[in-house]
N, C-alpha and C. Protein backbone atom coordinates (compact mmCIF):
# COMPACT_ATOMS: atom_id res chain seq x y z
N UNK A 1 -7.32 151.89 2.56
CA UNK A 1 -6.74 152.99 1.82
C UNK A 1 -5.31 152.63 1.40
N UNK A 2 -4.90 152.88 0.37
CA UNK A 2 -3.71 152.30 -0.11
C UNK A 2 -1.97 153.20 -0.07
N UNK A 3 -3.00 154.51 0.71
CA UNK A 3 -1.75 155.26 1.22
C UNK A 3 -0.99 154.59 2.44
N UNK A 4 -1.76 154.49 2.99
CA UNK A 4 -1.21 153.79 4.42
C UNK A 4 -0.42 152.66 4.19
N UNK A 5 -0.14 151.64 3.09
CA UNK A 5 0.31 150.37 2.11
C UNK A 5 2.12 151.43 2.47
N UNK A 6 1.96 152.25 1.73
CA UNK A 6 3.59 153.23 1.62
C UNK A 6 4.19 153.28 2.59
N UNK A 7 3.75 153.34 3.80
CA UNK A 7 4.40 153.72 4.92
C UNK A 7 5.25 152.06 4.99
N UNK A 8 7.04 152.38 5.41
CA UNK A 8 7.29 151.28 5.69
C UNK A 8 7.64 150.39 4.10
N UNK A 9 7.60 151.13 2.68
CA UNK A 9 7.92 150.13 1.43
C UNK A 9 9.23 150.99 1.16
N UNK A 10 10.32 150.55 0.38
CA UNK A 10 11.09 151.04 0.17
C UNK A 10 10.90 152.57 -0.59
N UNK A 11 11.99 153.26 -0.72
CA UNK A 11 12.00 154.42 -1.53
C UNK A 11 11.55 154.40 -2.78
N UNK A 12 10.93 155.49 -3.20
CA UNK A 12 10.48 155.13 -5.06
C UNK A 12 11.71 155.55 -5.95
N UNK A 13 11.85 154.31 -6.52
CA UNK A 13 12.96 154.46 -7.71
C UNK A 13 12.38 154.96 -9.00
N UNK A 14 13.31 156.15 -9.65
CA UNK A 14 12.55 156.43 -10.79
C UNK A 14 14.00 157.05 -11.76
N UNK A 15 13.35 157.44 -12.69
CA UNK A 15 14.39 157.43 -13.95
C UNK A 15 14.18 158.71 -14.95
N UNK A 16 14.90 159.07 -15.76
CA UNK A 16 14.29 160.33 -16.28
C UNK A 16 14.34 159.48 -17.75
N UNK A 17 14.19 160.50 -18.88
CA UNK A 17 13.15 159.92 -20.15
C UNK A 17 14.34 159.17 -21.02
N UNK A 18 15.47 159.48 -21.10
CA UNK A 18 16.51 159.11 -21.22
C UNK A 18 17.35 158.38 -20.79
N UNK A 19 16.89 157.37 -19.55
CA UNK A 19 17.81 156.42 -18.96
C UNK A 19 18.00 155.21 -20.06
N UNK A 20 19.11 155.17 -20.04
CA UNK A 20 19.03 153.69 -20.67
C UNK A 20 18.35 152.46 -20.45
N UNK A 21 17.64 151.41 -20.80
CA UNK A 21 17.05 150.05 -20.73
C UNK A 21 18.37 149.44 -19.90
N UNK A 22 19.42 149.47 -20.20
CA UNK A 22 20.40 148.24 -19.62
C UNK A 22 20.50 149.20 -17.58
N UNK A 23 20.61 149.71 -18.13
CA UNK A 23 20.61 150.60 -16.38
C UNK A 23 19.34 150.75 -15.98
N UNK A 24 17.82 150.78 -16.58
CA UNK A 24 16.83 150.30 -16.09
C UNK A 24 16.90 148.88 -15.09
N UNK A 25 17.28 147.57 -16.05
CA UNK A 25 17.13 146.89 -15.93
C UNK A 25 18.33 146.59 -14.75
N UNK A 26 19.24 147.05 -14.46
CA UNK A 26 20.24 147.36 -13.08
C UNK A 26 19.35 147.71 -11.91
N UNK A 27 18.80 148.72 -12.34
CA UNK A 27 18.17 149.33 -10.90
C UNK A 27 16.78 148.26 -10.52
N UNK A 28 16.30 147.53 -11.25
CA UNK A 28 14.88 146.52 -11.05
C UNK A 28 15.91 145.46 -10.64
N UNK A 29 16.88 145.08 -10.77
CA UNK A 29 17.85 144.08 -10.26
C UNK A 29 18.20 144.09 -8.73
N UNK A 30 18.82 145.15 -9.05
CA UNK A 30 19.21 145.94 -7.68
C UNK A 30 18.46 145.90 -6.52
N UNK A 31 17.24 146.43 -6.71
CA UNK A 31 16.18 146.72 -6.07
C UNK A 31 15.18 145.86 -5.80
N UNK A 32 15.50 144.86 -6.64
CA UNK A 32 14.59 143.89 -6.51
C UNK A 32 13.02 144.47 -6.26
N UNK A 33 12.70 145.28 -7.71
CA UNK A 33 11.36 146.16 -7.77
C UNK A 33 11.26 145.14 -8.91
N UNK A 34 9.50 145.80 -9.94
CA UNK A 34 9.56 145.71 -11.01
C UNK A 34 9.09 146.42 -12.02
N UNK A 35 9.26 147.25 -11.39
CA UNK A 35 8.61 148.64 -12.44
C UNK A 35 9.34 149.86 -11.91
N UNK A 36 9.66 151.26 -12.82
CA UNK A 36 10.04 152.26 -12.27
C UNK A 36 9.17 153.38 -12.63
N UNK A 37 9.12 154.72 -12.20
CA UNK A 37 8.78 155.91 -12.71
C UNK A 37 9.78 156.12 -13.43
N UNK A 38 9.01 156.87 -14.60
CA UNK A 38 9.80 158.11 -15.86
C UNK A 38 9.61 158.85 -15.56
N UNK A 39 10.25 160.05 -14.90
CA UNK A 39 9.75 161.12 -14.45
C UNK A 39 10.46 162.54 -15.53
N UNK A 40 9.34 163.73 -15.47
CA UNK A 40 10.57 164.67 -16.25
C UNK A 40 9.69 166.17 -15.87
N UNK A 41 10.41 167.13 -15.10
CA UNK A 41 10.24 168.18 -14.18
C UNK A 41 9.27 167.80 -12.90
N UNK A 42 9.49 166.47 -12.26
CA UNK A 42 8.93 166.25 -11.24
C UNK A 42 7.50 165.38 -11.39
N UNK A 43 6.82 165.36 -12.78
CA UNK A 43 5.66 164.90 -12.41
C UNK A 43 6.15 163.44 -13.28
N UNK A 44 4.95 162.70 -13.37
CA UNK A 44 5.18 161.46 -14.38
C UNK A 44 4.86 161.30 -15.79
N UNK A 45 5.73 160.86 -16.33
CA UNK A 45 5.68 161.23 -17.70
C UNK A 45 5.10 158.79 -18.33
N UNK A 46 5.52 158.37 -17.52
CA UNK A 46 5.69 156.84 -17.92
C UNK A 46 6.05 156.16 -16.54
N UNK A 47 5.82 154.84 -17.28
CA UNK A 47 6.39 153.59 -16.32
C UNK A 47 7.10 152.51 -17.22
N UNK A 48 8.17 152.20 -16.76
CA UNK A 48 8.35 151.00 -17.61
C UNK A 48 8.97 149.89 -16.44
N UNK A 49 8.53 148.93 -16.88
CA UNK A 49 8.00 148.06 -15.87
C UNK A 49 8.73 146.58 -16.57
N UNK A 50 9.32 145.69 -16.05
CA UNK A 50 9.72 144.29 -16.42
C UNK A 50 8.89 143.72 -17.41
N UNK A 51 7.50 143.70 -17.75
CA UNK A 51 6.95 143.46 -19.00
C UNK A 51 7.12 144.24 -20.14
N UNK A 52 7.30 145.66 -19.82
CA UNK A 52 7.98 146.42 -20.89
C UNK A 52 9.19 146.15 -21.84
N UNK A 53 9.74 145.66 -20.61
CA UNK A 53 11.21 145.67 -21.02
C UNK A 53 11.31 143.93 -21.75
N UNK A 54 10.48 142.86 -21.40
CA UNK A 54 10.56 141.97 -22.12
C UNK A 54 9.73 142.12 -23.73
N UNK A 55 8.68 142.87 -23.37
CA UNK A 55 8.46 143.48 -24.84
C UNK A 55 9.41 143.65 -25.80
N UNK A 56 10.01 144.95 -25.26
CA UNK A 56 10.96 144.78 -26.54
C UNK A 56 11.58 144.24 -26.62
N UNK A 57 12.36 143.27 -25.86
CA UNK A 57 13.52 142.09 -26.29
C UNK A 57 12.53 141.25 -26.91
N UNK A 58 11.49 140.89 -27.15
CA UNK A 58 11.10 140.44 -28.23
C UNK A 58 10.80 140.82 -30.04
N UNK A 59 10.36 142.41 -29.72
CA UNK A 59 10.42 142.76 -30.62
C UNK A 59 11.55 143.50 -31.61
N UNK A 60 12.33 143.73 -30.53
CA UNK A 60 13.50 144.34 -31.13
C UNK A 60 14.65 143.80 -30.73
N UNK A 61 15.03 142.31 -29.99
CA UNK A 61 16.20 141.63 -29.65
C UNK A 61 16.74 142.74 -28.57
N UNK A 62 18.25 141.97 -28.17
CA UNK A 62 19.03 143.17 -27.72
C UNK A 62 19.41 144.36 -27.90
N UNK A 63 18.98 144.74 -28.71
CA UNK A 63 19.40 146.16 -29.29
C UNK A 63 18.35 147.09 -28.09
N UNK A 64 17.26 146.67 -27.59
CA UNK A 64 16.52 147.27 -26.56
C UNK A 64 17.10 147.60 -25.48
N UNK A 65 18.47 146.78 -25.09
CA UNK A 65 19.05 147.48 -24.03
C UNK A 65 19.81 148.34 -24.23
N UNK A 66 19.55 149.29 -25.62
CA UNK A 66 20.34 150.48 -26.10
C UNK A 66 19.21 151.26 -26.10
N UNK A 67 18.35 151.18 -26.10
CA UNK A 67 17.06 152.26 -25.96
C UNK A 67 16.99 153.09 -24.74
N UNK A 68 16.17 153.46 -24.95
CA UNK A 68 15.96 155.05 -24.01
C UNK A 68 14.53 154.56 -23.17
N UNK A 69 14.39 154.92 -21.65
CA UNK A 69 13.21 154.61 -21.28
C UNK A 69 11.56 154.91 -21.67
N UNK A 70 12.02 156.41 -22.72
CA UNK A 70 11.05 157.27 -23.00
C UNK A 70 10.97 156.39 -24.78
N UNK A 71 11.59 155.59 -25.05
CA UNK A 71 11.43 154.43 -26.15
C UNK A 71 9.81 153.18 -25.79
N UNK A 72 10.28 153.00 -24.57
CA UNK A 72 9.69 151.73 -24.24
C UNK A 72 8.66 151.65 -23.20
N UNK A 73 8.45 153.11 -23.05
CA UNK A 73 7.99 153.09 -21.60
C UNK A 73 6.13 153.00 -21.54
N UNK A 74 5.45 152.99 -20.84
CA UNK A 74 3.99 152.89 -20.60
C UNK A 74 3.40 154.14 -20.62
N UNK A 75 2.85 154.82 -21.48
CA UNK A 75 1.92 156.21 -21.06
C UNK A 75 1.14 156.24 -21.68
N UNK A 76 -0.15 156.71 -21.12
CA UNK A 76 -0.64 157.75 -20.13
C UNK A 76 -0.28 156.62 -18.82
N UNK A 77 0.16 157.17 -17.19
CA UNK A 77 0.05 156.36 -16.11
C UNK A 77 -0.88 156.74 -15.23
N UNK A 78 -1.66 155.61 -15.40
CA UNK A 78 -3.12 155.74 -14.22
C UNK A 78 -2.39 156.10 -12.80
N UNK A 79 -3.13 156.69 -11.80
CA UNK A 79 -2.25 157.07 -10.58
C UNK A 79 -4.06 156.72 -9.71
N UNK A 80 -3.69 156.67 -8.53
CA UNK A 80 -4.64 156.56 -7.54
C UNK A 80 -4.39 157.96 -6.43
N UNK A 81 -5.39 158.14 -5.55
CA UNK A 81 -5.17 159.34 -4.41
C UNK A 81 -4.98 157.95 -3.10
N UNK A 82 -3.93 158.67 -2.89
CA UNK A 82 -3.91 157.90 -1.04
C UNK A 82 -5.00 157.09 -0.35
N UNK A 83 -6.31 157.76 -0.77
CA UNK A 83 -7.48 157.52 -0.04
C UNK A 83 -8.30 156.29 -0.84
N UNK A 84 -7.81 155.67 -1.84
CA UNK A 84 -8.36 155.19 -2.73
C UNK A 84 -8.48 153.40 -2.07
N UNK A 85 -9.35 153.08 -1.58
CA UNK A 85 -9.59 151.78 -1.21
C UNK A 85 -8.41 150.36 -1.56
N UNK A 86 -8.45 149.74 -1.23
CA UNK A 86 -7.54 148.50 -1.74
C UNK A 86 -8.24 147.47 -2.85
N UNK A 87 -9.49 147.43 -2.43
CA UNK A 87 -10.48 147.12 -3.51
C UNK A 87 -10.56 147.46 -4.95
N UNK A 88 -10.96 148.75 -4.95
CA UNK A 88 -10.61 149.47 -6.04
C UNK A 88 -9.21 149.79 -6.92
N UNK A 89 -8.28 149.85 -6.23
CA UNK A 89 -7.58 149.79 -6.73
C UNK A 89 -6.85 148.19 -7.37
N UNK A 90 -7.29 147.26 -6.79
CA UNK A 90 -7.46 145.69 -7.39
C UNK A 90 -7.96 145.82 -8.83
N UNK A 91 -9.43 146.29 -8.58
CA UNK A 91 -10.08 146.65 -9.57
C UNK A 91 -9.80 146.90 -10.92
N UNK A 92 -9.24 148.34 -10.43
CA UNK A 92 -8.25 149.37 -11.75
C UNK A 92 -7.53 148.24 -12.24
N UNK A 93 -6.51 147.57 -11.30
CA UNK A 93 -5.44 146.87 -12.01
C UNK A 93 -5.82 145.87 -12.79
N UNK A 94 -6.65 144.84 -12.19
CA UNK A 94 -6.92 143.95 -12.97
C UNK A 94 -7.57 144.49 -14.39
N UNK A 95 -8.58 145.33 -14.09
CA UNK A 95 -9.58 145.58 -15.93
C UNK A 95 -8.07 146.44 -16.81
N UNK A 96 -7.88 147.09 -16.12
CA UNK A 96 -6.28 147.30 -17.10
C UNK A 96 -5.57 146.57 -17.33
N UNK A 97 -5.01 145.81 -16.49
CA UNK A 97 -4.12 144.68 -16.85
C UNK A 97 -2.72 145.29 -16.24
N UNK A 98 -2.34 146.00 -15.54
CA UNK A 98 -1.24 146.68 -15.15
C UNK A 98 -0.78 145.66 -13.48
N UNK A 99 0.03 146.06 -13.49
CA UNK A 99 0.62 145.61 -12.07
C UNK A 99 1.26 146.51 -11.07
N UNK A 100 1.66 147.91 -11.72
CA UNK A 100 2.10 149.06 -10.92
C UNK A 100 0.82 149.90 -10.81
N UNK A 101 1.00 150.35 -9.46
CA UNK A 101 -0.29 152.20 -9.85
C UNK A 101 0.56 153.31 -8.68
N UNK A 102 1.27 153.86 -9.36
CA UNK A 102 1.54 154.93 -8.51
C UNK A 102 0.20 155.78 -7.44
N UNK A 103 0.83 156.24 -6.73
CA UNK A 103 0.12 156.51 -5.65
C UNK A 103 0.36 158.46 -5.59
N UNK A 104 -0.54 159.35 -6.29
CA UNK A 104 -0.70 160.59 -6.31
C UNK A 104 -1.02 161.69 -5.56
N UNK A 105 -0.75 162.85 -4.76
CA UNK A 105 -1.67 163.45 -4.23
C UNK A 105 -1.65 165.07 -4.63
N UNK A 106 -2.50 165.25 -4.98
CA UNK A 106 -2.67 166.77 -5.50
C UNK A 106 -1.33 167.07 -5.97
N UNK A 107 -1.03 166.32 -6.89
CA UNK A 107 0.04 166.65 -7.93
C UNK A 107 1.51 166.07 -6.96
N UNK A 108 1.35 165.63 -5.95
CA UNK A 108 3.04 165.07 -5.10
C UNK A 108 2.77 163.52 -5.62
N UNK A 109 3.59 162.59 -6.10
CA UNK A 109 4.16 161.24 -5.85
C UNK A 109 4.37 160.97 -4.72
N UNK A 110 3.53 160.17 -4.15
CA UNK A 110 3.70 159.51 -2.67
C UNK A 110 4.20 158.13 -2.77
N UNK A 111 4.80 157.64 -3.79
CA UNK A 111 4.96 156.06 -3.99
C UNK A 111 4.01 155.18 -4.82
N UNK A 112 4.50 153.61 -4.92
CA UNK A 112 3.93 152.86 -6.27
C UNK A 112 3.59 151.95 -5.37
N UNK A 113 2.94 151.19 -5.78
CA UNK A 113 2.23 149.89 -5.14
C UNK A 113 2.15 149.00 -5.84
N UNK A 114 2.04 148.07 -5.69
CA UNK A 114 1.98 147.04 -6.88
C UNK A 114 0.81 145.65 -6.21
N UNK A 115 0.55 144.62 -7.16
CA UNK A 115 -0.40 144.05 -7.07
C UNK A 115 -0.30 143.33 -5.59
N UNK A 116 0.82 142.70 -5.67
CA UNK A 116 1.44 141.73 -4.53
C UNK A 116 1.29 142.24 -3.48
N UNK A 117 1.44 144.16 -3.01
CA UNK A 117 1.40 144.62 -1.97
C UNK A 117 -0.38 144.82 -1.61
N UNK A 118 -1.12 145.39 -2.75
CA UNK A 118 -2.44 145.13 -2.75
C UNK A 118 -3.05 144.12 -2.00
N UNK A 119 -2.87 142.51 -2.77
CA UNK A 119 -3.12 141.42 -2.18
C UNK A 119 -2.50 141.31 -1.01
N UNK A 120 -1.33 141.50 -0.44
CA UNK A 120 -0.97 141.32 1.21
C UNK A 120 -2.15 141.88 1.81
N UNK A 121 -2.43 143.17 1.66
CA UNK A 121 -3.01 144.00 2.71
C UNK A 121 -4.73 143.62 2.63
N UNK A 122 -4.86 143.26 1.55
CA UNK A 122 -6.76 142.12 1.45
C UNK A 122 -6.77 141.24 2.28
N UNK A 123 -5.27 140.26 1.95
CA UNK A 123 -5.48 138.75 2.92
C UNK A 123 -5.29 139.57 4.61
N UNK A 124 -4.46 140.76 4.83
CA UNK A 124 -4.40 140.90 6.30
C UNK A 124 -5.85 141.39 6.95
N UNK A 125 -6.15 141.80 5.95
CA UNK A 125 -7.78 142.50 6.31
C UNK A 125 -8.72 141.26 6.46
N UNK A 126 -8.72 140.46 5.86
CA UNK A 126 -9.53 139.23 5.17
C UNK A 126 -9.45 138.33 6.82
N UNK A 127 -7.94 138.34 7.13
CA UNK A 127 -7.57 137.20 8.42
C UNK A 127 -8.18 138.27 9.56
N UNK A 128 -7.64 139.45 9.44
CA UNK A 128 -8.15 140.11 10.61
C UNK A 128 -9.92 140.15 11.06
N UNK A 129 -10.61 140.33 10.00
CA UNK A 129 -12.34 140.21 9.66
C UNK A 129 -12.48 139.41 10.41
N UNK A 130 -12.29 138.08 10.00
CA UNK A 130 -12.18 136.36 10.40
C UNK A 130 -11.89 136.54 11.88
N UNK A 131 -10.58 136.97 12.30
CA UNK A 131 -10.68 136.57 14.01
C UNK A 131 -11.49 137.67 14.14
N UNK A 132 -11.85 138.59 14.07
CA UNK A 132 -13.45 139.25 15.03
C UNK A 132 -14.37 139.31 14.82
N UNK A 133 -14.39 137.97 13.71
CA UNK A 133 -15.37 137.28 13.92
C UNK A 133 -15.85 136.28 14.76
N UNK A 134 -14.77 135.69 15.08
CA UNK A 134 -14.46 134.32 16.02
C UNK A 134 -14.27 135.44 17.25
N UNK A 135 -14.13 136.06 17.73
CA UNK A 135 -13.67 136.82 19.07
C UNK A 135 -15.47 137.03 19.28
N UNK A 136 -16.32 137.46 17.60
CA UNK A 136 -17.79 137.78 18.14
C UNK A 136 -18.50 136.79 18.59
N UNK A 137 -18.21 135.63 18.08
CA UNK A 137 -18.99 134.05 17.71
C UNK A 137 -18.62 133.63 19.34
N UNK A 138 -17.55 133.63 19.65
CA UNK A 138 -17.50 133.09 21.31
C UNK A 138 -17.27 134.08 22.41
N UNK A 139 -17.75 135.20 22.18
CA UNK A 139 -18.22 135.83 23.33
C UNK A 139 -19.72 136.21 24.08
């Protein structure tokens, strides 16, 4: 379940529709994240995420770090429920192509997850399988 992933990740950083790109790109620095919430009266409105933001410095040069997050940002944002497997949510990401999935519950933001944290918690499952298996094999 990919709620249980949250417990223990840093705080969710997020931004309202109007943050600037150059102070986006501060707080993914900062934070050493790579994606944020757009948020606007509490729920999610976007994501804009380090591929976003190289987007438009391609398409629009520097002038993108004068933009607005609600310029550049990702919407509609797929969200998952707490309860939502690690599998599946692999899944989602890969056939989308995304690397963030916020984490939803009956309308509260419980936190974002991202691919890297996904894959940790497969390989810990994956090693853990493996020794009880070997704990079954020689007992």
């Amino acid at each position: 379940m990919i709620g249980s992933i949250l417990s223990g990740k840093k705080p969710l950083i997020s931004v309202a529709r109007d943050t600037v790109v150059s102070d986006i790109t501060a707080l993914l620095y900062t934070h050493r994240i790579g994606a944020v919430l757009v948020l606007d009266d509490g729920g999610i409105v976007g994501l804009v995420s380090e591929r976003d933001i190289c987007a438009g410095l391609h398409t629009h040069g520097a002038a993108i770090l004068q933009a607005t997050a609600a310029d550049i940002m990702s919407s509609p944002v797929v969200t998952a429920p707490p309860s939502q497997s690690v599998i599946k949510s692999m899944e989602v990401m890969t056939d989308r192509r995304f690397r963030h999935l916020p984490v939803v519950d009956d309308g509260q933001i419980l936190g974002l997850v991202s691919i890297g944290d996904l894959v940790k918690r497969r390989i810990e499952q994956a090693e853990s399988e493996a020794a009880a298996m070997k704990d079954y094999i020689s007992s």
